[in-house]
Protein backbone atom coordinates (compact mmCIF):
# COMPACT_ATOMS: atom_id res chain seq x y z
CA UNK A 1 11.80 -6.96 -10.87
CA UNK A 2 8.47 -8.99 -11.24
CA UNK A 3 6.31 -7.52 -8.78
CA UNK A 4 3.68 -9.61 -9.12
CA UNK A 5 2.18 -12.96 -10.92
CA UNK A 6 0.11 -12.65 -14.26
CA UNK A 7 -3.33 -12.41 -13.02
CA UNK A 8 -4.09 -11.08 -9.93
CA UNK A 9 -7.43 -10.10 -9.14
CA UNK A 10 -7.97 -6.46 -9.76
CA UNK A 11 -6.59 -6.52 -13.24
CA UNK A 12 -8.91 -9.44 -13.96
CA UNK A 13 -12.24 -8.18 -12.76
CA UNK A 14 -11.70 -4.77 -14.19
CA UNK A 15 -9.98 -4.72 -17.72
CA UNK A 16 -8.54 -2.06 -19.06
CA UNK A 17 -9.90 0.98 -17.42
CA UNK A 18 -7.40 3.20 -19.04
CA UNK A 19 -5.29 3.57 -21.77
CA UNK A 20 -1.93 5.42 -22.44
CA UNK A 21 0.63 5.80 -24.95
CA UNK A 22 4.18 5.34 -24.57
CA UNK A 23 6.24 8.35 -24.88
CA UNK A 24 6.84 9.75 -28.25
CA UNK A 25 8.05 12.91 -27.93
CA UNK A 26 10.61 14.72 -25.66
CA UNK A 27 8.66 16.92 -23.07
CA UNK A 28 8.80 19.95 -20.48
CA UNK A 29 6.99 20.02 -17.33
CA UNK A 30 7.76 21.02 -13.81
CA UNK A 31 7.92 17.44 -12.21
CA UNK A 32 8.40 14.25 -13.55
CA UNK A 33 6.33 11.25 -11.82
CA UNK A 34 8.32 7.48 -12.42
CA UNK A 35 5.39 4.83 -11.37
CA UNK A 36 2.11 4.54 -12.39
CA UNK A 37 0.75 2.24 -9.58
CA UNK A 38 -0.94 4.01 -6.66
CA UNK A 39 1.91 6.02 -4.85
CA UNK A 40 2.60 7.74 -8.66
CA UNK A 41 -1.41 8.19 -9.20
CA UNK A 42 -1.86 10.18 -5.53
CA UNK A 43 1.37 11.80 -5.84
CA UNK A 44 0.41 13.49 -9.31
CA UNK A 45 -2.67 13.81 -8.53
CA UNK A 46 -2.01 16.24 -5.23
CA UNK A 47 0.72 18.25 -7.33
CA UNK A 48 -1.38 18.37 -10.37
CA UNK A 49 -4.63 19.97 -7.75
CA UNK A 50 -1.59 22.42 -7.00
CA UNK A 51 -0.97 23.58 -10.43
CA UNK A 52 1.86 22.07 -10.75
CA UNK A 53 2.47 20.56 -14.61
CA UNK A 54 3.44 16.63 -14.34
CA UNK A 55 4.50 14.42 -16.07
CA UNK A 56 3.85 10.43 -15.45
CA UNK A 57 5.92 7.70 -16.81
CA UNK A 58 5.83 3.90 -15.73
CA UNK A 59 7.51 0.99 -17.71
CA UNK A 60 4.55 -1.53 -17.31
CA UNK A 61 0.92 -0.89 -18.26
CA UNK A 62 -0.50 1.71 -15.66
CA UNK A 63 -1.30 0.16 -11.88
CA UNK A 64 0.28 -3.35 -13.42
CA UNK A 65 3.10 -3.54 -10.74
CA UNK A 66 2.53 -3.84 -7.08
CA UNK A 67 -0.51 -1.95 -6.79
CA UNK A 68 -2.44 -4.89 -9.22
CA UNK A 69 -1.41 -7.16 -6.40
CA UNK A 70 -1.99 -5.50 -3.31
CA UNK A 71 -4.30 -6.54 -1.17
CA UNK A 72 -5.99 -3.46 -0.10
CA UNK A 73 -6.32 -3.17 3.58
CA UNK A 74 -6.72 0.53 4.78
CA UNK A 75 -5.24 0.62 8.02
CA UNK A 76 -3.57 3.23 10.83
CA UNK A 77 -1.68 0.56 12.25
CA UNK A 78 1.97 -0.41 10.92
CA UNK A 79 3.82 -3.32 11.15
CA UNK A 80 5.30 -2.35 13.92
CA UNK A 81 2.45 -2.12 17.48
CA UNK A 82 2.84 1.26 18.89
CA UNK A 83 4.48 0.54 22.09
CA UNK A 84 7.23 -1.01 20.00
CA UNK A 85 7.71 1.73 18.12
CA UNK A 86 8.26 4.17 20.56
CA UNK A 87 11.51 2.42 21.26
CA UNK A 88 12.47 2.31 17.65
CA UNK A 89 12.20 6.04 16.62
CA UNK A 90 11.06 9.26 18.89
CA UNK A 91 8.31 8.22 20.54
CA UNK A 92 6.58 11.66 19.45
CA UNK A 93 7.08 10.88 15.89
CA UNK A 94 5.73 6.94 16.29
CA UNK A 95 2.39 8.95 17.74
CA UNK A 96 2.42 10.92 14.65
CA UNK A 97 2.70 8.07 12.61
CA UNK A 98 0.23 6.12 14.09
CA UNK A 99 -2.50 9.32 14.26
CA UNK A 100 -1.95 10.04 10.33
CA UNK A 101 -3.44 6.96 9.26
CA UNK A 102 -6.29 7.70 11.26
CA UNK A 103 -6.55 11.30 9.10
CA UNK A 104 -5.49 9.63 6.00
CA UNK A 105 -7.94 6.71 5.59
CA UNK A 106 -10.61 9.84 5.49
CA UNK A 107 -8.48 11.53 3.28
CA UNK A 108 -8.84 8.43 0.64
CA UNK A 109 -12.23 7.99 1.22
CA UNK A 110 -12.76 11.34 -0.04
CA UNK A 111 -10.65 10.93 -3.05
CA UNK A 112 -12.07 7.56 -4.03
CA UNK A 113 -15.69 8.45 -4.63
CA UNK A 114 -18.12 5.54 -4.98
CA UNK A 115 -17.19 3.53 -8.02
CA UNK A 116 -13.82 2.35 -5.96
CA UNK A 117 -14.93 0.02 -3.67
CA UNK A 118 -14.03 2.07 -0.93
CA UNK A 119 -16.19 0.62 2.39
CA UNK A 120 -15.44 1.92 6.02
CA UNK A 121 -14.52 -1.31 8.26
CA UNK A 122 -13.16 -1.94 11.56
CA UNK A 123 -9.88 -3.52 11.53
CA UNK A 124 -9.53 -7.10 14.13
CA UNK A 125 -5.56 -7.79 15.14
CA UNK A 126 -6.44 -11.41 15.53
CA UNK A 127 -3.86 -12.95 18.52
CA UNK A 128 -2.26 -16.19 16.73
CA UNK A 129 -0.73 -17.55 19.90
CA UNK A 130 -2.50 -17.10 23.64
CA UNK A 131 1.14 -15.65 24.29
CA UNK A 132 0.40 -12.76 22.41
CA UNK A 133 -2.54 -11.29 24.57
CA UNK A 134 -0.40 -9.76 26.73
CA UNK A 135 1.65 -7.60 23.84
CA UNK A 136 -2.07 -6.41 22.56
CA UNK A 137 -2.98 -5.59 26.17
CA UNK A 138 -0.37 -3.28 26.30
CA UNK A 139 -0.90 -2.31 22.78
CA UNK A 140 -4.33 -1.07 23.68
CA UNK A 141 -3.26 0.61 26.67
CA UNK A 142 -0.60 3.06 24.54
CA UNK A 143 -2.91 3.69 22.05
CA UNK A 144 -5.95 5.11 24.14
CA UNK A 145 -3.69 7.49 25.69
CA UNK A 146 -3.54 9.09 22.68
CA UNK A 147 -7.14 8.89 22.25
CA UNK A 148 -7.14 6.21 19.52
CA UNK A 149 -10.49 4.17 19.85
CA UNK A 150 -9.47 0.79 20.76
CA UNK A 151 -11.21 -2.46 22.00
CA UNK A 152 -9.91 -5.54 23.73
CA UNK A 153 -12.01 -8.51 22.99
CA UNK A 154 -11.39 -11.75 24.18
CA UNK A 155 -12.36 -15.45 23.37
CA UNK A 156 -15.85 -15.31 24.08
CA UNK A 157 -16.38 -12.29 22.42
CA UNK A 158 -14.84 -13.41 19.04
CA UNK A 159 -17.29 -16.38 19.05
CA UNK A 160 -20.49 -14.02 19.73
CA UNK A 161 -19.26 -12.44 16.48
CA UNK A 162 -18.68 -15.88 15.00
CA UNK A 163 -15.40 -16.00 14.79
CA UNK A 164 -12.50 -18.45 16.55
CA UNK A 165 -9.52 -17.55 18.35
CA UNK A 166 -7.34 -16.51 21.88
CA UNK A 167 -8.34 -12.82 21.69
CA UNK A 168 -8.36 -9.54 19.97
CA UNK A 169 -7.62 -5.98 19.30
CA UNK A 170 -10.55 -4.22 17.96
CA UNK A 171 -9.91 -0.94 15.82
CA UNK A 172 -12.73 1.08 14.87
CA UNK A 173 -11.15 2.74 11.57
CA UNK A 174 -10.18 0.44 9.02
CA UNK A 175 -11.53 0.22 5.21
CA UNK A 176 -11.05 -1.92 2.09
CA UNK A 177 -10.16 -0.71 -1.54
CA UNK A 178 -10.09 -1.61 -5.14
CA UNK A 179 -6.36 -0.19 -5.74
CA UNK A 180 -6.41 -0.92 -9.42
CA UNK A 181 -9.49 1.25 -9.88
CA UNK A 182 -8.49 3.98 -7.63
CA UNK A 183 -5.31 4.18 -9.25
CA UNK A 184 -6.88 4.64 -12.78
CA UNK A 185 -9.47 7.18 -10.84
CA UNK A 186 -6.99 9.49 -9.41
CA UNK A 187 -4.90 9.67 -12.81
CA UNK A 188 -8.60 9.58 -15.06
CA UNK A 189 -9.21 13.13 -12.75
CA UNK A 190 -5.52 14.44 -12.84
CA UNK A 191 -5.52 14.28 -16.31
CA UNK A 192 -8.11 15.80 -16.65
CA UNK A 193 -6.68 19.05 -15.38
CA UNK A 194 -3.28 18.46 -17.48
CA UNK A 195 -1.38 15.36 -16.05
CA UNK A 196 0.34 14.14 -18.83
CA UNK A 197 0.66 9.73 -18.61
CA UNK A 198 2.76 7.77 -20.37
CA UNK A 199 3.30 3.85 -19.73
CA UNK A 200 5.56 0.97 -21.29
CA UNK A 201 8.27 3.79 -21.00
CA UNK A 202 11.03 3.50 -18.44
CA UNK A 203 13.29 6.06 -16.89
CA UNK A 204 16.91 5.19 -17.58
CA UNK A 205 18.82 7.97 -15.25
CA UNK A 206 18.22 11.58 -14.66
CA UNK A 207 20.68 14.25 -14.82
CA UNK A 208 21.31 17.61 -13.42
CA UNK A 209 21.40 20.92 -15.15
CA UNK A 210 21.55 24.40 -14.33
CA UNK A 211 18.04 25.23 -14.52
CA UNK A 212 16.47 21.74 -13.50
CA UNK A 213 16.77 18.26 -14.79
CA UNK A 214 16.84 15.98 -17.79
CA UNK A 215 14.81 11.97 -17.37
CA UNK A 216 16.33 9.87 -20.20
CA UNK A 217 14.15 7.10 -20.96
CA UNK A 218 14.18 3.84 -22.81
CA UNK A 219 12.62 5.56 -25.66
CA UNK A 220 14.92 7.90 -26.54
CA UNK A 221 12.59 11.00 -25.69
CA UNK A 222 14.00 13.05 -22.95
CA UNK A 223 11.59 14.93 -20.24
CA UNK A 224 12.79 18.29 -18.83
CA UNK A 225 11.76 19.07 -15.32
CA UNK A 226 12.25 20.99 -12.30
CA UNK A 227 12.31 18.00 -10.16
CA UNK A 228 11.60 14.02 -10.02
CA UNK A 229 9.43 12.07 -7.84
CA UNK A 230 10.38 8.66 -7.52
CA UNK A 231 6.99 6.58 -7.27
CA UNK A 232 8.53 3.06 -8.34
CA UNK A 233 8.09 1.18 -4.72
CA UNK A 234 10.29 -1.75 -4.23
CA UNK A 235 12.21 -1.63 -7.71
CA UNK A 236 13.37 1.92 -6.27
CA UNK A 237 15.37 -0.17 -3.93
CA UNK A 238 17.85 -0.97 -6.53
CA UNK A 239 19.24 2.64 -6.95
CA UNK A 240 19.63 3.31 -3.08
CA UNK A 241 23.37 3.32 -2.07
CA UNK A 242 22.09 1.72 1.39
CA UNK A 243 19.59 -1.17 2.21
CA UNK A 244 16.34 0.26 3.61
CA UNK A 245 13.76 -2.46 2.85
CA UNK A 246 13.92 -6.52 2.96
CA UNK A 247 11.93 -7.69 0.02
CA UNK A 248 9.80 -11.22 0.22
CA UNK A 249 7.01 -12.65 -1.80
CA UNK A 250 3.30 -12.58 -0.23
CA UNK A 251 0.61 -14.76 -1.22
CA UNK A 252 -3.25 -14.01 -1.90
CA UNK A 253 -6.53 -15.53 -2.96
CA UNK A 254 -9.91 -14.25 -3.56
CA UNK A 255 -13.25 -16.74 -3.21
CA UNK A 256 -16.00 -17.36 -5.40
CA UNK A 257 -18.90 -14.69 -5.22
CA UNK A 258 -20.51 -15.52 -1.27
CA UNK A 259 -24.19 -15.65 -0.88
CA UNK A 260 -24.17 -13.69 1.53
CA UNK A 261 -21.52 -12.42 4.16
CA UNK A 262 -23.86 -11.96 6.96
CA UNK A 263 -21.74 -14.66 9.38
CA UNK A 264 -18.98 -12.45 9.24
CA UNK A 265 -19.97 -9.42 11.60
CA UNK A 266 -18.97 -5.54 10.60
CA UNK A 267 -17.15 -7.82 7.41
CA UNK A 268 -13.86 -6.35 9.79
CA UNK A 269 -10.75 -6.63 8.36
CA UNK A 270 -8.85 -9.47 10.14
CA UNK A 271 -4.86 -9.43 10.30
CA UNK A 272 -3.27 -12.03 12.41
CA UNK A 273 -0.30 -11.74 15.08
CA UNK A 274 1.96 -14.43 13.56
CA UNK A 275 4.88 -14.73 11.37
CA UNK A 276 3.97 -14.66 8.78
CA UNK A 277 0.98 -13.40 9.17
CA UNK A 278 -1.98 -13.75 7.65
CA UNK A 279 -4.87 -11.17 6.72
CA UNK A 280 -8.19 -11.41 5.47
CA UNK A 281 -11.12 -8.68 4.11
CA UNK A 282 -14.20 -9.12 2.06
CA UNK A 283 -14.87 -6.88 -1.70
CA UNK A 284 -17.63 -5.12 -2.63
CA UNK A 285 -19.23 -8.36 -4.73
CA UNK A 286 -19.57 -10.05 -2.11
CA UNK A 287 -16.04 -12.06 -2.46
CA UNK A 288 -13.59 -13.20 0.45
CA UNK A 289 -9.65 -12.01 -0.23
CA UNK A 290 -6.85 -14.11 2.11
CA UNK A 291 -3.21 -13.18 1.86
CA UNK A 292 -0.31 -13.84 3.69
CA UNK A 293 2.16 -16.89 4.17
CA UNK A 294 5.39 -14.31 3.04
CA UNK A 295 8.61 -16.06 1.58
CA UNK A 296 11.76 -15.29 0.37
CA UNK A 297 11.29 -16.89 -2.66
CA UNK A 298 11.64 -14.20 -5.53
CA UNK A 299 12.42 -16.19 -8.47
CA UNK A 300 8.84 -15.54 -10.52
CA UNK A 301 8.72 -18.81 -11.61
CA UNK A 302 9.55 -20.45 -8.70
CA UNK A 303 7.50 -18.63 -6.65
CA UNK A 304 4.81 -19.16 -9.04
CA UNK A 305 4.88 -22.81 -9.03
CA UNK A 306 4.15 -22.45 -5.14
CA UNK A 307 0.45 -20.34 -5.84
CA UNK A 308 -1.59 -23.08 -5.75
CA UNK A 309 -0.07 -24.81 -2.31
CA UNK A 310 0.19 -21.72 -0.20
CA UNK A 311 -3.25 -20.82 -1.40
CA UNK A 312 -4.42 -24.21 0.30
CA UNK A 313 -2.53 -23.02 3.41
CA UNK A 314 -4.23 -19.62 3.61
CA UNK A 315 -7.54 -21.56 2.67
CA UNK A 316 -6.54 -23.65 6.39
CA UNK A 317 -6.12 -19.98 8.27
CA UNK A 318 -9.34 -18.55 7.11
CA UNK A 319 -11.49 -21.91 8.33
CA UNK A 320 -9.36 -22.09 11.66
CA UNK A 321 -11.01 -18.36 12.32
CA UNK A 322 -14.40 -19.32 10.42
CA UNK A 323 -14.42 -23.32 10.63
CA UNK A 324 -18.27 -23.33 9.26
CA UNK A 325 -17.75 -21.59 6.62
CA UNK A 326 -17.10 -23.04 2.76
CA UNK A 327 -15.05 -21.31 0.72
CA UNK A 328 -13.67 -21.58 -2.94
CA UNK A 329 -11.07 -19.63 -4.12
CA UNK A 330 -11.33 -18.49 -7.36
CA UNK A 331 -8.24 -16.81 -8.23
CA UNK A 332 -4.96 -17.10 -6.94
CA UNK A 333 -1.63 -14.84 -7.02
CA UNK A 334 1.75 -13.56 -5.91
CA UNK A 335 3.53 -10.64 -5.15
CA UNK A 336 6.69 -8.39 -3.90
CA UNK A 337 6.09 -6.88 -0.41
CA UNK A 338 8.51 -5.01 1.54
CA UNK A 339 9.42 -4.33 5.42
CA UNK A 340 11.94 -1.76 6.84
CA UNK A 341 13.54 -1.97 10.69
CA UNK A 342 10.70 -0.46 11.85
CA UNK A 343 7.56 -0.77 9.42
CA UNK A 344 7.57 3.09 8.11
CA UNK A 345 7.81 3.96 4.98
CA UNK A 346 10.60 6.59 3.54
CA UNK A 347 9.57 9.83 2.41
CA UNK A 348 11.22 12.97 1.30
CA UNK A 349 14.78 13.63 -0.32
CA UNK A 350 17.89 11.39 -0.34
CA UNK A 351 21.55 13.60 -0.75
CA UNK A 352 22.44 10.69 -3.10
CA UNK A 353 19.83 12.24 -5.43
CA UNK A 354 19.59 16.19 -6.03
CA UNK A 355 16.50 17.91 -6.95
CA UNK A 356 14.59 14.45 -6.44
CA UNK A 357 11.68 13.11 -3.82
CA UNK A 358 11.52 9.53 -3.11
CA UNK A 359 7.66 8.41 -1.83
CA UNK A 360 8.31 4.89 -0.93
CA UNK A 361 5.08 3.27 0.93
CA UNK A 362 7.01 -0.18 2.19
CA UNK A 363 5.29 -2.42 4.57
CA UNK A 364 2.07 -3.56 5.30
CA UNK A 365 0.31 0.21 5.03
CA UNK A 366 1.75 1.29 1.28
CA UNK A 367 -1.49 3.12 0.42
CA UNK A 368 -1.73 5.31 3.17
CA UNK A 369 2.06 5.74 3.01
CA UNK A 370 1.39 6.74 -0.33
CA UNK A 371 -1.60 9.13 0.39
CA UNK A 372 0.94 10.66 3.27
CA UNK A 373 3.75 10.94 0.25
CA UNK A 374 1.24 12.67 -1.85
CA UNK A 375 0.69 15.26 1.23
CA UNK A 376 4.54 15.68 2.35
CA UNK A 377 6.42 15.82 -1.12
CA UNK A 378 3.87 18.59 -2.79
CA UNK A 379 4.91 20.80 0.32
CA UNK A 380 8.21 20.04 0.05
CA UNK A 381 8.65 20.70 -3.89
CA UNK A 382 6.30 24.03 -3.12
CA UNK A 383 9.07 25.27 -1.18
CA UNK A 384 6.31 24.68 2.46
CA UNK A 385 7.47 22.96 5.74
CA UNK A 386 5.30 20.05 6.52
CA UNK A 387 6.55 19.08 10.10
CA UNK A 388 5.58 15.53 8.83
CA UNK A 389 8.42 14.68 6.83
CA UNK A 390 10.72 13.87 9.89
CA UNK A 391 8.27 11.31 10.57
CA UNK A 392 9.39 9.31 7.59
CA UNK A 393 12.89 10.83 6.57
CA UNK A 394 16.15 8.55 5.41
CA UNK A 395 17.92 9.61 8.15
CA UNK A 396 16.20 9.32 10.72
């Protein structure tokens, strides 16, 4: 699958931050990692903090699949508002899902040091429609009963803050990322205490043994493990026996170095109500990054030829919330994002697969999905309970 376009941002401002042979040599280590983008680089780097001995494979160059087109916006908030989910799943594990992005956006903050780009932010749910005030009303109501700091705002306030539009929901823990950096941080430090990483090598099939398992890749080298961790996101998809996530394309654009950013107040990040939805955040130099106007066009070519046209469209959303503002983009791109029936991710292990742990981070929130992976699937392989996991299970 071509998860993304040729040159999205964060592989073109940063080069090559790391380098990493294929495999050339069959290997023994206690858990095989298949994914290099960000949910492989937290994963291995939890385990590997453990002790435990890893090994990291990914087909592409490293963080060259989803994670070099994500867009980066460190939220608690899924896909799916609260009160909505409540009705979907237990409503005690919706809380929980909703209260471990809180914890895990501190969690990343820690891990990403300050060469990352990480920046605290509050988060605006920007209502597209006046008919979707009263949905965030309630919205704001179920989330301060469970102590979640939430703020209304309403038409007047968005313009003191200079912004345009029917209303708001104001979160006050958010931040923005570089994943493409962070992803080469975690694995730079993991390696450093004995992750082994390997890209342009792809697992072929695993199989079962008495004492643990065997990955066959495209190489011919064979790793021996105890177990596998499945960090390949939406190409993981294709080995599931049942359909858990609906694949589009999403759209981005970054501007042209601002002056300054001072007209856009707390530099929040902004995700609309609509579908599709658009979302907006600024970067550390001072640069403007849109995304949004999803398709299910998946044919890279195809979808490519349509870059240039939706990024005129998300140009059009960004001046209908900041109409005085000029912006340029300055680079444009595509890529695979994925929803599920109710905007969690899936975590833990499938009986389809023995001795293997999926950490798939689909939707909207895939890096703190993947942080909460990282967490979960080193207590399960440690042979801990982490009361977590039913949060995010296949079955549930």
């Amino acid at each position: 699958m071509n998860l993304s376009s040729d040159l999205p941002f964060w592989t073109v401002r940063n080069g090559l931050l790391g380098t990493y042979p294929p495999l050339d040599r069959d290997l023994r280590c206690d858990a095989a990692i298949i994914g290099g983008g960000i949910s492989g680089a937290l994963i291995a780097h939890r385990l590997v903090k453990k002790g435990v001995k890893c090994v990291l494979i990914d087909r592409r160059d490293i963080g060259h699949g989803s994670t070099s087109a994500s867009t980066a916006l460190l939220q608690y908030e899924i896909d799916t508002p609260l009160h909505k989910l409540r009705k979907l799943v237990e409503p005690a594990a919706a809380d929980r899902a909703y209260l471990l992005g809180i914890e895990t956006i501190d969690q990343l903050q820690k891990l990403a040091g300050t060469d990352c780009g990480f920046a605290l932010r509050p988060s605006l749910q920007f209502a597209d429609r006046e008919t979707d005030i009263p949905g965030m009303h309630k919205e704001c109501e179920v989330r301060r009963s469970l102590g979640i700091q939430v703020k209304e705002m309403d038409m007047h306030d968005l313009r003191r803050n200079g912004l345009i539009g029917a209303g708001a929901l104001r979160s006050a823990v958010a931040a923005e990322v570089d994943p493409y950096r962070l992803t080469h941080r975690l694995l730079r430090l993991a390696s450093r205490n004995g992750l082994e990483v390997f890209d342009r090598t792809a697992g072929r099939r695993y199989e079962r043994q008495k004492d643990g398992l065997t990955v066959h890749t495209d190489r011919g080298h064979k790793i021996r493990c105890r177990s596998v961790f499945f960090a390949s996101g939406y190409e993981t998809a294709n080995i599931l026996p049942q359909k858990i996530v609906s694949i589009r394309s999403t759209y981005a654009f970054v501007s042209e170095p601002m002056p300054d950013l001072d007209w856009w107040k707390d530099r929040s990040l902004i995700w609309g109500t609509g579908d599709p939805y658009s979302y907006m955040r600024t970067t550390s130099d001072r640069r403007v990054l849109v995304g949004g106007e999803d398709d299910d066009v998946l044919e890279p070519s195809r979808r490519n030829r349509q870059i240039k046209k939706k990024t005129a469209l998300l140009s059009k959303r960004f001046n209908k919330i900041f109409p005085d503002v000029a912006i340029e983009p300055a680079f444009d791109w595509a890529g695979a994002f994925g929803s599920t029936k109710d905007g969690l991710g899936y975590i833990g292990s499938h009986p389809s697969f023995p001795r293997a742990y999926f950490g798939l981070g689909f939707g909207g929130n895939g890096i703190t999905f993947s942080q909460i992976a990282a967490r979960i699937l080193t207590d399960l392989f440690l042979g801990r309970k982490n009361p977590d996991a039913r949060v995010f299970r296949f079955d549930r």
